[in-house]
Structures are given as C-alpha cells and as structure tokens.
C-alpha atoms as a PDB file:
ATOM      1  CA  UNK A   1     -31.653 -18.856 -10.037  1.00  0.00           C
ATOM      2  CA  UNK A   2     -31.741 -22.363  -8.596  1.00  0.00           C
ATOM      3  CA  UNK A   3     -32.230 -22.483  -4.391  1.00  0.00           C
ATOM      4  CA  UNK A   4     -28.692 -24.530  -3.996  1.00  0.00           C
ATOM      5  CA  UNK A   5     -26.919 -22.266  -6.275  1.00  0.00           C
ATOM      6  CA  UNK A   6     -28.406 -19.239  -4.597  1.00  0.00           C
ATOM      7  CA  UNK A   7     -28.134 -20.455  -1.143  1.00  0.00           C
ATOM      8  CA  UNK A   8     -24.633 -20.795  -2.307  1.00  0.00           C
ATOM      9  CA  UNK A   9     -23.671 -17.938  -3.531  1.00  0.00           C
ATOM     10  CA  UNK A  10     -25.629 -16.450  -0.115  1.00  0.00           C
ATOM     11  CA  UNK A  11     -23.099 -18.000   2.029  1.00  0.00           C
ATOM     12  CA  UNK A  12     -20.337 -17.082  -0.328  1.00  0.00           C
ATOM     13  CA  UNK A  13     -20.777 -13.390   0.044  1.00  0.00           C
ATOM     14  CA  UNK A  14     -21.320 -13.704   3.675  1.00  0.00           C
ATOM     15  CA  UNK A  15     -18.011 -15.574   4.502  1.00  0.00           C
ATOM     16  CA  UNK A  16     -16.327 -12.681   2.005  1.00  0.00           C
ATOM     17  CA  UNK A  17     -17.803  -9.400   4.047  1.00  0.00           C
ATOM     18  CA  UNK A  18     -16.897 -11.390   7.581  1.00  0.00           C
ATOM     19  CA  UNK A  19     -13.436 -11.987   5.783  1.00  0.00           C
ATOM     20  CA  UNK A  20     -12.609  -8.192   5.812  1.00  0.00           C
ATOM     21  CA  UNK A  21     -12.648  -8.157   9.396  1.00  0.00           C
ATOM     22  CA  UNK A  22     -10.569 -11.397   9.602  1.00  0.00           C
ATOM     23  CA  UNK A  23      -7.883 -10.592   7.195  1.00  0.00           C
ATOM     24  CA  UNK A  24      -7.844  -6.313   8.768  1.00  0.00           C
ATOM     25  CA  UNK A  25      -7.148  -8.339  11.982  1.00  0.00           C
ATOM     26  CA  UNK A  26      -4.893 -10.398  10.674  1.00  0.00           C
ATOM     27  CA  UNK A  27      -2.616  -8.266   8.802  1.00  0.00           C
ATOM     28  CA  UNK A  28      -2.421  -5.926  11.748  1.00  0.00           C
ATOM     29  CA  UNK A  29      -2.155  -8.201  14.451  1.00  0.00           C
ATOM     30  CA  UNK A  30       0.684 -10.506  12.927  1.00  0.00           C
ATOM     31  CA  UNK A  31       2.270  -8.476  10.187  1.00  0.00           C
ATOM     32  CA  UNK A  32       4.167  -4.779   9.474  1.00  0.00           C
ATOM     33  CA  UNK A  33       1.523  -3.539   7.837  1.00  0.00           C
ATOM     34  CA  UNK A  34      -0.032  -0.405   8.925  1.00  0.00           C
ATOM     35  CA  UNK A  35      -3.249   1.037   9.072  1.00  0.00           C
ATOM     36  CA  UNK A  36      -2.976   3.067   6.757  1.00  0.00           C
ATOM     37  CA  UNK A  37      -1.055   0.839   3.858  1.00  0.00           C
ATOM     38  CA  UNK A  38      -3.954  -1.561   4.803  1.00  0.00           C
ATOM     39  CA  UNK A  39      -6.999   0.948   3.780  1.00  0.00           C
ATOM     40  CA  UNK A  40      -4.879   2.029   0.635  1.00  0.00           C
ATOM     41  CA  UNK A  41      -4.067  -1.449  -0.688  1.00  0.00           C
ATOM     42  CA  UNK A  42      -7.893  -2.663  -0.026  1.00  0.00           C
ATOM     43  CA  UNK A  43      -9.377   0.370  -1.340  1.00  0.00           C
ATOM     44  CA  UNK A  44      -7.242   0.834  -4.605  1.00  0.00           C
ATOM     45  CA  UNK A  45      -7.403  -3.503  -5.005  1.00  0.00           C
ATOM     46  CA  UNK A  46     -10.854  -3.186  -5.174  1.00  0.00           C
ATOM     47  CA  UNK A  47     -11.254  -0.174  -7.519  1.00  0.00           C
ATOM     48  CA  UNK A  48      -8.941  -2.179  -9.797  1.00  0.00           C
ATOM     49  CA  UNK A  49     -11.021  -5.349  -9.900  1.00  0.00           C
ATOM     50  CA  UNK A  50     -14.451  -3.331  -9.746  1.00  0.00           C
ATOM     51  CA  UNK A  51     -12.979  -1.769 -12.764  1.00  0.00           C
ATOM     52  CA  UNK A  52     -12.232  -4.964 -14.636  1.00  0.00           C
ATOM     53  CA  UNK A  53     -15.238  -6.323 -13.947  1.00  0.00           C
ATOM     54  CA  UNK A  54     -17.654  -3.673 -14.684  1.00  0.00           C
ATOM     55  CA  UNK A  55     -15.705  -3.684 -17.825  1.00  0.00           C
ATOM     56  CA  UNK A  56     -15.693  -6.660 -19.152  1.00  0.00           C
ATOM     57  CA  UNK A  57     -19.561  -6.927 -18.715  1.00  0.00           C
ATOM     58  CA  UNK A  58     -20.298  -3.609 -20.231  1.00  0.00           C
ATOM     59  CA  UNK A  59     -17.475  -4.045 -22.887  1.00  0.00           C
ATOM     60  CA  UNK A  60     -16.782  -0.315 -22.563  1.00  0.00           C
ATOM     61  CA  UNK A  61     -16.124   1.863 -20.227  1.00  0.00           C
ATOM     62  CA  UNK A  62     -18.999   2.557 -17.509  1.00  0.00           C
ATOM     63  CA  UNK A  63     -19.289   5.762 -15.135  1.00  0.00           C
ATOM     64  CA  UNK A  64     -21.438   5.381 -11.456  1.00  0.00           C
ATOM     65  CA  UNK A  65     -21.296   6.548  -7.942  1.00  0.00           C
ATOM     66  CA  UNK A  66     -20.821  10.188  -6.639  1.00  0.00           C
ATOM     67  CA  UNK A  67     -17.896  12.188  -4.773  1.00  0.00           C
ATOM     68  CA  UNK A  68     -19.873  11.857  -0.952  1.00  0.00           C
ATOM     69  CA  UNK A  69     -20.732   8.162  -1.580  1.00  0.00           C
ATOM     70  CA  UNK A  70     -16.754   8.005  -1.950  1.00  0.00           C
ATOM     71  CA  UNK A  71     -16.183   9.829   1.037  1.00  0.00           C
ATOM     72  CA  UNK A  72     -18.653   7.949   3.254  1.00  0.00           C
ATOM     73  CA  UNK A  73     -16.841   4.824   1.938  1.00  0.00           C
ATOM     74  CA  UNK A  74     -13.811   6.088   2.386  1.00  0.00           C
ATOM     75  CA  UNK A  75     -14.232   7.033   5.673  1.00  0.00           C
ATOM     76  CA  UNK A  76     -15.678   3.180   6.532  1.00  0.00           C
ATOM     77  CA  UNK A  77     -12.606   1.795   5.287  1.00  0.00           C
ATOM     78  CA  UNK A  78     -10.340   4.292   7.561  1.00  0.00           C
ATOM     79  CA  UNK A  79     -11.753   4.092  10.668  1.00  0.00           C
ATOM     80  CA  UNK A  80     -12.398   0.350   9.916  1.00  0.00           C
ATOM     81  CA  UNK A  81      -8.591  -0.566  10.070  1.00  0.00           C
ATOM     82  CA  UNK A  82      -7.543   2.200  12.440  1.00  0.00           C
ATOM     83  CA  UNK A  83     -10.035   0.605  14.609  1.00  0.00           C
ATOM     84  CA  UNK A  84      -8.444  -2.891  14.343  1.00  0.00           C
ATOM     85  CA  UNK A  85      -5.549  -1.810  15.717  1.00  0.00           C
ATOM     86  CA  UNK A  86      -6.986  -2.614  18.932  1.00  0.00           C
ATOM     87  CA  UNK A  87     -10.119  -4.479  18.527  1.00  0.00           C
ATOM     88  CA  UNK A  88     -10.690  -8.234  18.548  1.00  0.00           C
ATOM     89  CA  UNK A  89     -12.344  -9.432  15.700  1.00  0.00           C
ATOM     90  CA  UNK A  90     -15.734 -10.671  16.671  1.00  0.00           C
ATOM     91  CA  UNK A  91     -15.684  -7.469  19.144  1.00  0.00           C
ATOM     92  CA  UNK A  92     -15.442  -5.417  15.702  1.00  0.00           C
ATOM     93  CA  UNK A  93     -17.715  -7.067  13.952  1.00  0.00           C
ATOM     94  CA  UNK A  94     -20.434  -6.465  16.646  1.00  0.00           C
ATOM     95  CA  UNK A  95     -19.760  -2.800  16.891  1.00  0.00           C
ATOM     96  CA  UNK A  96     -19.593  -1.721  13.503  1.00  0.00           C
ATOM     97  CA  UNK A  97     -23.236  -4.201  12.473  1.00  0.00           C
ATOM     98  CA  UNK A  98     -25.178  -2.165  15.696  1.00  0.00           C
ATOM     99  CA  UNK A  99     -23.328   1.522  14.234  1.00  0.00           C
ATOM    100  CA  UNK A 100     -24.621   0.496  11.204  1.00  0.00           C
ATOM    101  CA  UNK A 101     -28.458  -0.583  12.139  1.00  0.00           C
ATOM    102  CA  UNK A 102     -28.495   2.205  14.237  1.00  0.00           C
ATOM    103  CA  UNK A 103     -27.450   4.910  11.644  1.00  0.00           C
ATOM    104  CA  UNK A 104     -30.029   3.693   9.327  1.00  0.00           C
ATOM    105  CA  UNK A 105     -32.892   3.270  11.840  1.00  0.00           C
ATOM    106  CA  UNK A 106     -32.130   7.201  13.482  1.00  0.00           C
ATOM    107  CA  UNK A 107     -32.374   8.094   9.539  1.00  0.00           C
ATOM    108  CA  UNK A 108     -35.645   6.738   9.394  1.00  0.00           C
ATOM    109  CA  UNK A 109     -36.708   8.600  12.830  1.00  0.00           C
ATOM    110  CA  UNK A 110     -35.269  11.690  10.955  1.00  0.00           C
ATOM    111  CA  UNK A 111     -37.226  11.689   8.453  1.00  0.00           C
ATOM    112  CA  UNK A 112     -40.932  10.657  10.037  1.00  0.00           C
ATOM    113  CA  UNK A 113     -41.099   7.422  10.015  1.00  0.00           C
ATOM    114  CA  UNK A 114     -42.841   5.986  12.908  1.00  0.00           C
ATOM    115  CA  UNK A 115     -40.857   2.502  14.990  1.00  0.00           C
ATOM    116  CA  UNK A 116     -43.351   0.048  15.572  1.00  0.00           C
ATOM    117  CA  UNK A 117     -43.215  -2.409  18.993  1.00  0.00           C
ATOM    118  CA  UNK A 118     -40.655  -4.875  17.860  1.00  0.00           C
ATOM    119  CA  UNK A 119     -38.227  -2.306  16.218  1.00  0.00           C
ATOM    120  CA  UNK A 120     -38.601  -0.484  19.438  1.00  0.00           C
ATOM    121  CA  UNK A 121     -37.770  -3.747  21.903  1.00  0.00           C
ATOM    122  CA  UNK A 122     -35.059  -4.784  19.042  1.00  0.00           C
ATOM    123  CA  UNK A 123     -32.973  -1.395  19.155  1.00  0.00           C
ATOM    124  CA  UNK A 124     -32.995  -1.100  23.242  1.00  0.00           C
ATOM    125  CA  UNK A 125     -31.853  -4.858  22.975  1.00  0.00           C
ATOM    126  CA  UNK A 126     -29.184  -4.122  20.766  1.00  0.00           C
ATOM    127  CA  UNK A 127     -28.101  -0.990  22.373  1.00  0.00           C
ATOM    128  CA  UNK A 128     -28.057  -2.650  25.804  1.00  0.00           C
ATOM    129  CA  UNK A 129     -25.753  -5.353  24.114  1.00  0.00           C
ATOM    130  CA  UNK A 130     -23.755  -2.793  22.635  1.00  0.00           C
ATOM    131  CA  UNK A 131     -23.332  -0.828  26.207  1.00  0.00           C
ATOM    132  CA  UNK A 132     -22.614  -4.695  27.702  1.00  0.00           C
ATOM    133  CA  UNK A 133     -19.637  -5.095  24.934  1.00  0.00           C
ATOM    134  CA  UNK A 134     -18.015  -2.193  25.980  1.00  0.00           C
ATOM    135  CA  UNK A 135     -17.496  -2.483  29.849  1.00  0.00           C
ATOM    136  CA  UNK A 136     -14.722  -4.110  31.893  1.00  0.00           C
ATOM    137  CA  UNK A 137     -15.536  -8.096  32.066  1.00  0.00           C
ATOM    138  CA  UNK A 138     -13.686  -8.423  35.678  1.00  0.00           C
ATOM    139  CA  UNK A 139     -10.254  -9.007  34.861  1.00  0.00           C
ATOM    140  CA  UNK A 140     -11.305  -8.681  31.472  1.00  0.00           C
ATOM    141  CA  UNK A 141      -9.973  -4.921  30.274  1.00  0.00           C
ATOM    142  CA  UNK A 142     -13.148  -3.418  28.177  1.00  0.00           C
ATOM    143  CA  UNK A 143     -12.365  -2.693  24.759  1.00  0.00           C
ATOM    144  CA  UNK A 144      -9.949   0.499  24.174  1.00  0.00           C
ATOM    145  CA  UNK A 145     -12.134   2.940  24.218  1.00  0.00           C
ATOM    146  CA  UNK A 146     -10.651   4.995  20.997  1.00  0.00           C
ATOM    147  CA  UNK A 147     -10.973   1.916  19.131  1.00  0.00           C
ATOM    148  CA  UNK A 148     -14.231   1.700  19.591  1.00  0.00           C
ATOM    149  CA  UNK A 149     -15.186   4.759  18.833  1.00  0.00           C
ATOM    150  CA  UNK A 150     -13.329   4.900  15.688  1.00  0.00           C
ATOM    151  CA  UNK A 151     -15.375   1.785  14.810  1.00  0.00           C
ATOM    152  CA  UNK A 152     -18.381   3.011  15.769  1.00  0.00           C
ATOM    153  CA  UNK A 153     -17.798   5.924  12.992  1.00  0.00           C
ATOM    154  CA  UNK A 154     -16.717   3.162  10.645  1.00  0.00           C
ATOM    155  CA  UNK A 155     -20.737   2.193  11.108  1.00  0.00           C
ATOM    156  CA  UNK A 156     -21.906   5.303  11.157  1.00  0.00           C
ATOM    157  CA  UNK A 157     -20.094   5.942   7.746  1.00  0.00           C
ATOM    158  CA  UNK A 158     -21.378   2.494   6.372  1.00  0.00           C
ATOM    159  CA  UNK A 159     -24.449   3.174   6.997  1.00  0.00           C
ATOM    160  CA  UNK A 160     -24.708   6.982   5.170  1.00  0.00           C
ATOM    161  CA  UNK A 161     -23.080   5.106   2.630  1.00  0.00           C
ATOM    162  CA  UNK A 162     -25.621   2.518   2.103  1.00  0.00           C
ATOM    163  CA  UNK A 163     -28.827   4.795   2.800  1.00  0.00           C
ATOM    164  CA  UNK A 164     -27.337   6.884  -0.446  1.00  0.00           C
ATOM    165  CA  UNK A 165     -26.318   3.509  -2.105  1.00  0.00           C
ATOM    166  CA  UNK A 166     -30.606   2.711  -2.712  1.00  0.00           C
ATOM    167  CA  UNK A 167     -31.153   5.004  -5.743  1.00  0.00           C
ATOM    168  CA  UNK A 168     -28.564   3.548  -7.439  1.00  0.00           C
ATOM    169  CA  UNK A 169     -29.714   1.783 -10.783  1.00  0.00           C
ATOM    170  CA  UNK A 170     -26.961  -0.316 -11.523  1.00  0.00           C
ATOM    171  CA  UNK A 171     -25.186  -1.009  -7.749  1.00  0.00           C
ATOM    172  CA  UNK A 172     -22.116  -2.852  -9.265  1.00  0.00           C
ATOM    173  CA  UNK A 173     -20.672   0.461 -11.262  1.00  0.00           C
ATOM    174  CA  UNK A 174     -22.095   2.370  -8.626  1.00  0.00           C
ATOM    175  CA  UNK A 175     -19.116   0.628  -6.188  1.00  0.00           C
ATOM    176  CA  UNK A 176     -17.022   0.316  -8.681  1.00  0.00           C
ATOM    177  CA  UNK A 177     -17.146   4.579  -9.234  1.00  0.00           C
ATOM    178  CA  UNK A 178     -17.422   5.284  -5.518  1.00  0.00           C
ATOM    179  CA  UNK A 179     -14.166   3.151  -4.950  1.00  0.00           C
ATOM    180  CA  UNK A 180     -12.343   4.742  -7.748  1.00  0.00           C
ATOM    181  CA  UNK A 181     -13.244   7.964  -5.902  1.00  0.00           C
ATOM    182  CA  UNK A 182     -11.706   7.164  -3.270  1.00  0.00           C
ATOM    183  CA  UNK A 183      -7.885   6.874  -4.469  1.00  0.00           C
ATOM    184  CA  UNK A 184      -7.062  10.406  -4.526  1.00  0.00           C
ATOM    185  CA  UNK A 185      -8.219  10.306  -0.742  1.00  0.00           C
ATOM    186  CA  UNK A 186      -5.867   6.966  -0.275  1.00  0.00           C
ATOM    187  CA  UNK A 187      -3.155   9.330  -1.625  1.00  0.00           C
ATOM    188  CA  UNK A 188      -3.738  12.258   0.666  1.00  0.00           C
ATOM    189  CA  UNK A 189      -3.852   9.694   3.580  1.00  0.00           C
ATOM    190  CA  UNK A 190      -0.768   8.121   2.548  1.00  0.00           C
ATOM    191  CA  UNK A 191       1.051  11.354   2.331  1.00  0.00           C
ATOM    192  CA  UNK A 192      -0.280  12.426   5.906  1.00  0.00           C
ATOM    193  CA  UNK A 193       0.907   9.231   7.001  1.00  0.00           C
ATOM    194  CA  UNK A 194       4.156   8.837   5.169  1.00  0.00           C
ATOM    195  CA  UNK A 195       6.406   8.620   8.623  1.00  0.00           C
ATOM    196  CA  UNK A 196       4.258   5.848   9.806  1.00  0.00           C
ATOM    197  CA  UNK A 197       3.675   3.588   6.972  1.00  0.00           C
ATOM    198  CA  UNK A 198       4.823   0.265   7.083  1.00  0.00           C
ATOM    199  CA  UNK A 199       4.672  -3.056   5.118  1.00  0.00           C
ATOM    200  CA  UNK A 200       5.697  -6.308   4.269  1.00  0.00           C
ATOM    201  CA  UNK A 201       4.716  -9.054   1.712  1.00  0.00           C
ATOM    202  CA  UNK A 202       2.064 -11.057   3.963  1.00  0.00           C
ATOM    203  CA  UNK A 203       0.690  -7.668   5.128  1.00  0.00           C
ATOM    204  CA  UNK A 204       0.483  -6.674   1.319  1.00  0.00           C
ATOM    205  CA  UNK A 205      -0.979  -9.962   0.157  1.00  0.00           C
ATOM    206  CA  UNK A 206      -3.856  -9.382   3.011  1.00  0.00           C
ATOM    207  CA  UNK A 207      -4.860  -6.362   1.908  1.00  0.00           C
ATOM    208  CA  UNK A 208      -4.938  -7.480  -1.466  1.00  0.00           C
ATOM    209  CA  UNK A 209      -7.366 -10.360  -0.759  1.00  0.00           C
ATOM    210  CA  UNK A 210      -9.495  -8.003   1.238  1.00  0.00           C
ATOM    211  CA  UNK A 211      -9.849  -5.540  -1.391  1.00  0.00           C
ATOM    212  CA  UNK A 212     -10.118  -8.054  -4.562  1.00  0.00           C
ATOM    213  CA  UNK A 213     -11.822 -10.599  -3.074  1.00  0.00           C
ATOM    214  CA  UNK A 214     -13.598  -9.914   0.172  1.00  0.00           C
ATOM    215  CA  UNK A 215     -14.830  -6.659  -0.726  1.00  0.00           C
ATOM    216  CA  UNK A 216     -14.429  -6.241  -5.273  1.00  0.00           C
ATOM    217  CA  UNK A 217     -15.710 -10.131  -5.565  1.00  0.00           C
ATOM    218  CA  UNK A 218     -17.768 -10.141  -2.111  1.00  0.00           C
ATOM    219  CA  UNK A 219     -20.077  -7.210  -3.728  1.00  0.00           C
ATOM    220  CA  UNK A 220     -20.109  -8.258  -6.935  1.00  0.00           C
ATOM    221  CA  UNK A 221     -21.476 -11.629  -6.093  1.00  0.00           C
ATOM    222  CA  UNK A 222     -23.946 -10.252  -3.593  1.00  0.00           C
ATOM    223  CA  UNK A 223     -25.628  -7.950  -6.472  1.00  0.00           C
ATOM    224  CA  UNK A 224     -26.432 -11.426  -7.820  1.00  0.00           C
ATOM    225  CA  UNK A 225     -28.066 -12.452  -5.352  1.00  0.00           C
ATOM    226  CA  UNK A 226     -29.799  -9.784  -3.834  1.00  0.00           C
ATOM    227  CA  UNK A 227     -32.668  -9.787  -6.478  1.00  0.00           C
ATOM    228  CA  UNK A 228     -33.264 -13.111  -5.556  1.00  0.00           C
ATOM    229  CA  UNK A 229     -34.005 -12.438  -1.845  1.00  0.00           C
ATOM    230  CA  UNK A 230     -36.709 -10.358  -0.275  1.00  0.00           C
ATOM    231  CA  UNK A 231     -35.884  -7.819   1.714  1.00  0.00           C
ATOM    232  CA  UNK A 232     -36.336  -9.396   5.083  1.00  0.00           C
ATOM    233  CA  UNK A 233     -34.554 -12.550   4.224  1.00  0.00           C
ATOM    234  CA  UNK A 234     -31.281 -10.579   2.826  1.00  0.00           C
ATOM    235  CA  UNK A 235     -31.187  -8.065   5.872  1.00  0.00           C
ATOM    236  CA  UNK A 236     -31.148 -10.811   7.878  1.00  0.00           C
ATOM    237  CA  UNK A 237     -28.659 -13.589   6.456  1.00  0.00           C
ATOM    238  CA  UNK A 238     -25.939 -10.456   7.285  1.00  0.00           C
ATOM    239  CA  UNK A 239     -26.617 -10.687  10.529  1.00  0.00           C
ATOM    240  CA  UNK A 240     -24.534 -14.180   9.846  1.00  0.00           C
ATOM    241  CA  UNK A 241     -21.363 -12.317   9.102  1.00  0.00           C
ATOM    242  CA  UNK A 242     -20.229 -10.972  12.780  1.00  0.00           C
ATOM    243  CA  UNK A 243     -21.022 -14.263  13.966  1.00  0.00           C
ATOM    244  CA  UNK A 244     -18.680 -15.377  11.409  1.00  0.00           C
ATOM    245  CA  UNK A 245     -16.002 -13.121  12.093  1.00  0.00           C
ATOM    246  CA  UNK A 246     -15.723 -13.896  15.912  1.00  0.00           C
ATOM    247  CA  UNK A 247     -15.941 -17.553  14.877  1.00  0.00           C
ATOM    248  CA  UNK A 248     -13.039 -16.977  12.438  1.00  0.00           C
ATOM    249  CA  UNK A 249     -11.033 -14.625  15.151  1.00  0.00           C
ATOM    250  CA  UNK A 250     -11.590 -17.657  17.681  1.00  0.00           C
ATOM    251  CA  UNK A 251      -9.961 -19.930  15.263  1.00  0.00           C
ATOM    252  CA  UNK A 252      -7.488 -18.678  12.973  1.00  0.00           C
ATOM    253  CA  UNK A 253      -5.760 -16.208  15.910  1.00  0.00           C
ATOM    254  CA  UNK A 254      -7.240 -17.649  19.291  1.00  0.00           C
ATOM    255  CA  UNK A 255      -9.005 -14.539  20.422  1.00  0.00           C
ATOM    256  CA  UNK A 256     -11.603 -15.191  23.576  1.00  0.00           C
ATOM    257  CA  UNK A 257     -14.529 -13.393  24.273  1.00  0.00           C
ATOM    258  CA  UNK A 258     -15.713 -13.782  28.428  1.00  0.00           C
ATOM    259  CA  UNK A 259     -19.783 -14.847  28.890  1.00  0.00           C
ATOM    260  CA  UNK A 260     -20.569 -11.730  28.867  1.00  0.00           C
ATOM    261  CA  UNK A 261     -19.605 -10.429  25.956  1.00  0.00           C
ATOM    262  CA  UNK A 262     -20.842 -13.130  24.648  1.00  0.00           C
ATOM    263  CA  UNK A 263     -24.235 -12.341  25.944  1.00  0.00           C
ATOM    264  CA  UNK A 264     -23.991  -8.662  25.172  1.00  0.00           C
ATOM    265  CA  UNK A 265     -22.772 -10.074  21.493  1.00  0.00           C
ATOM    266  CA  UNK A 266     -25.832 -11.858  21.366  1.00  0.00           C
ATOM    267  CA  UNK A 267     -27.901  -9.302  22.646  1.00  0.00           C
ATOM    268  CA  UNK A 268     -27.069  -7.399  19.050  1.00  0.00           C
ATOM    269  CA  UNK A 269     -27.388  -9.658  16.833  1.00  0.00           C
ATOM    270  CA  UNK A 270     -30.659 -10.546  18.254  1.00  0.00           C
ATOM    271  CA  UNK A 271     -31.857  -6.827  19.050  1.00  0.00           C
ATOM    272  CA  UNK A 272     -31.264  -6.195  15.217  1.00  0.00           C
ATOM    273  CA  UNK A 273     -32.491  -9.439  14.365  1.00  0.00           C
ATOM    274  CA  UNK A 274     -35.706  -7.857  16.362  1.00  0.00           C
ATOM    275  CA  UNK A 275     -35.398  -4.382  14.788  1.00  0.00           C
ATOM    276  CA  UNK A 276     -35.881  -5.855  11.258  1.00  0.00           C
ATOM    277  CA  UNK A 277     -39.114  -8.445  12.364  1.00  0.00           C
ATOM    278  CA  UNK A 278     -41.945  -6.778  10.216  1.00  0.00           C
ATOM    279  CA  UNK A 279     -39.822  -3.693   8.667  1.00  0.00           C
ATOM    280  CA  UNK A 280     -41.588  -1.845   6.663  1.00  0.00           C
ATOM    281  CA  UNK A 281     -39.816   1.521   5.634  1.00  0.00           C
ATOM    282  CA  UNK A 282     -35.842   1.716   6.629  1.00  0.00           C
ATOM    283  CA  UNK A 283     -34.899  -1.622   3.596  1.00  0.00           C
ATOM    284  CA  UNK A 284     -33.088  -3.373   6.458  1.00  0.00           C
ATOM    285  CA  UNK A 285     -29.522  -4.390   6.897  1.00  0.00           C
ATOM    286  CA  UNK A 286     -26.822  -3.314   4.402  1.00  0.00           C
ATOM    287  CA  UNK A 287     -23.087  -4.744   4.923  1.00  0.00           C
ATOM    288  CA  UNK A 288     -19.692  -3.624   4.715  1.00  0.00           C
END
C-alpha cells in the first residue's frame, strides 16, 4: 500500500472510532433518543453492514466470532451509551482508552508476564491521570460518579473483547459474527427497557451512522490497514482518537474541560503512550 494512501486511510479510521463517542454524545445530549434505542440501532446497523460486506467479498455466506466475544462486545456498547448519559465527550474518551490499556496490561500481569521500567512509569502516569479526571475541579462538579463507572466497564469489556479478538484469522467476519451475536441481546435489552425507550429521526439517523459507519466501515477499513503498520506504530496512532473526541466535543457541542483535566487528560494519553514504549508481549492498544 502506498504511504499517502495508508496514512490516509490511518486517519480515516481514527476520526471513525473517535466519531462513536461524538455522535453517542450527540444523540443523547440533543435528541429523544435513549440509551438503550442508541446501543440497539448501532449494534444491529453494524451487523447489517458487516454482513453485506463480508458478503460481497466472500460471495457467499461466511461464519466468525464466538457467543462471549458477543457478549464482551455487547456489554462495551451498553455501558458505552449508558455512560454518555452523563459524561462529556473527551471525559469519555479518556476513561474508557485507560479501562482499556489497563485491562489488557493486568491480563498480561495475570498471566506472567513481567512490566519492564517504562510500562511501569507509563501505567502509574496514566492511573494518576485517570484519578486527576475524576475529582472535583473547584467549582468544577467531578464527573458523575455512576457514569464513570459504567464507562470504566465499557473498557474493561473492550478490552476482554480485544485480548480474545487476536486468534482470530480473518478479523473482519470475526466482527461481523460477534455483532450478529449480539442482536438477540439488543432484543432482551429492548424488552427490559420497553417503558423507557425513546426516539426520534435525528436520534435514529445518529445511531445509524455510528453503527454503519463509525463502527461497520471504521473496522473494516482499519483491517486494511493494520497489516501495514507494526505493532508499536498502530497501538499508538489510537491514542489519536480521545484527543479527537474532546476536540470534536469542544467544537460541535461546546463542552469545556478546566486545566486540570486537561492535565490529568494528558497524563493518560501520555502514561499509555509510556506503557506501550518498547512493548514486547501485551500487542498494544486495541480500539473501540
């Protein structure tokens, strides 16, 4: 693949993964939309166009991906827009990137593996940051704290999902199979939920775009490039997308983040960045 086209296609899928958090915002924030009708319109979007696509390339019909996968990813996607109920966007982002580093570096620890300096330094950076992000700012209220939380398991949940994600052979119908999994868990949600659901045609069209595009196309066109990258280098471009996201929250809804949580913001991204310097075992990064 040529640099400019892969450099391209790089920032492409980076702008679409940091667009799941902007449009969950969104549709939350300034439509009816609930939730729940958010993580069942993204989820079943992206099955569909997963479907097509995995399709159309194998001109048949295709099979991949496993009932927990589904459940891990299904869980991600819940707690992602029950979280955004009361998260800013950039504040989000932040959370659910360290949830996800930190998930896949305490699997490591699990099973042996030995943290060298930097991955030590990097993690107590992050977590610091993380810590930082989550207190009062002065007049600044700190982030609800069930919020928070619920994002936090939206990290934890990415992160199982991607550690399971690396034996996969073929990682397009492996997505495409997990997200197909996960409709008859939409419907169970939707039917727990059925008093609370509501929705309206902007809310709808958001969660269309973040299942098609952000996440069905966002995937698809980060498979592409993915062999193209060495590990270090595509572990670390992600670190792009929460910066993204706040960047996008700051513009397209005017949301404000005080110096410190700013600093505690940066702390992450950085303590990550750190984390990853020289990794050997853990594969780095993997994004939502």
């Amino acid at each position: 693949m040529k640099r400019a086209n892969l450099l391209l296609l790089t920032a492409l899928a980076m702008m679409a993964f940091a667009a799941n958090s902007v449009l969950c915002r969104l549709a939350l924030r300034h439509t009816q939309v609930d939730a729940a009708s958010f993580t069942a319109v993204r989820l079943v979007s992206a099955a569909l166009v997963l479907w097509l696509i995995v399709r159309i390339r194998s001109r048949g019909p295709s099979t991949g991906g496993n009932w927990p996968s589904a459940l891990a990813l299904f869980t991600y996607a819940a707690a992602f827009s029950f979280a955004y109920t009361g998260l800013q966007t950039g504040i989000g982002a932040l959370i659910l990137f360290g949830c996800v580093q930190a998930t896949m570096v305490g699997h490591g620890l699990w099973r042996g593996e030995r943290l060298n300096l930097f991955q030590v330094a990097g993690m107590g950076i992050a977590f610091a940051g993380l810590v930082g992000l989550l207190v009062p700012q002065g007049a600044l209220p700190a982030p609800p704290l069930g919020s928070a939380a619920l994002m936090m398991g939206a990290g934890i949940a990415w992160g199982v999902y991607s550690l399971r994600g690396r034996v996969a052979q073929d990682a397009t119908a492996a997505t495409q199979g997990n997200f197909a999994r996960t409709v008859p868990m939409v419907a169970m949600l939707a039917l727990a939920s059925l008093q609370y659901l509501r929705y309206d045609a902007a809310g709808m069209a958001l969660a269309v775009a973040s299942g098609s595009l952000a996440s069905g196309l966002g995937y698809v066109v980060w498979y592409m490039v993915t062999p193209h990258l060495k590990a270090a280098h595509a572990a670390t471009v992600q670190l792009s997308v929460p910066l993204i996201a706040t960047a996008a929250g700051a513009v397209l809804m005017g949301e404000s983040m005080s110096a410190l949580q700013l600093l505690a913001g940066a702390a992450i991204v950085g303590g990550i960045w750190l984390s990853l310097f020289k990794r050997a075992v853990t594969g780095g990064l993997k994004t939502p």
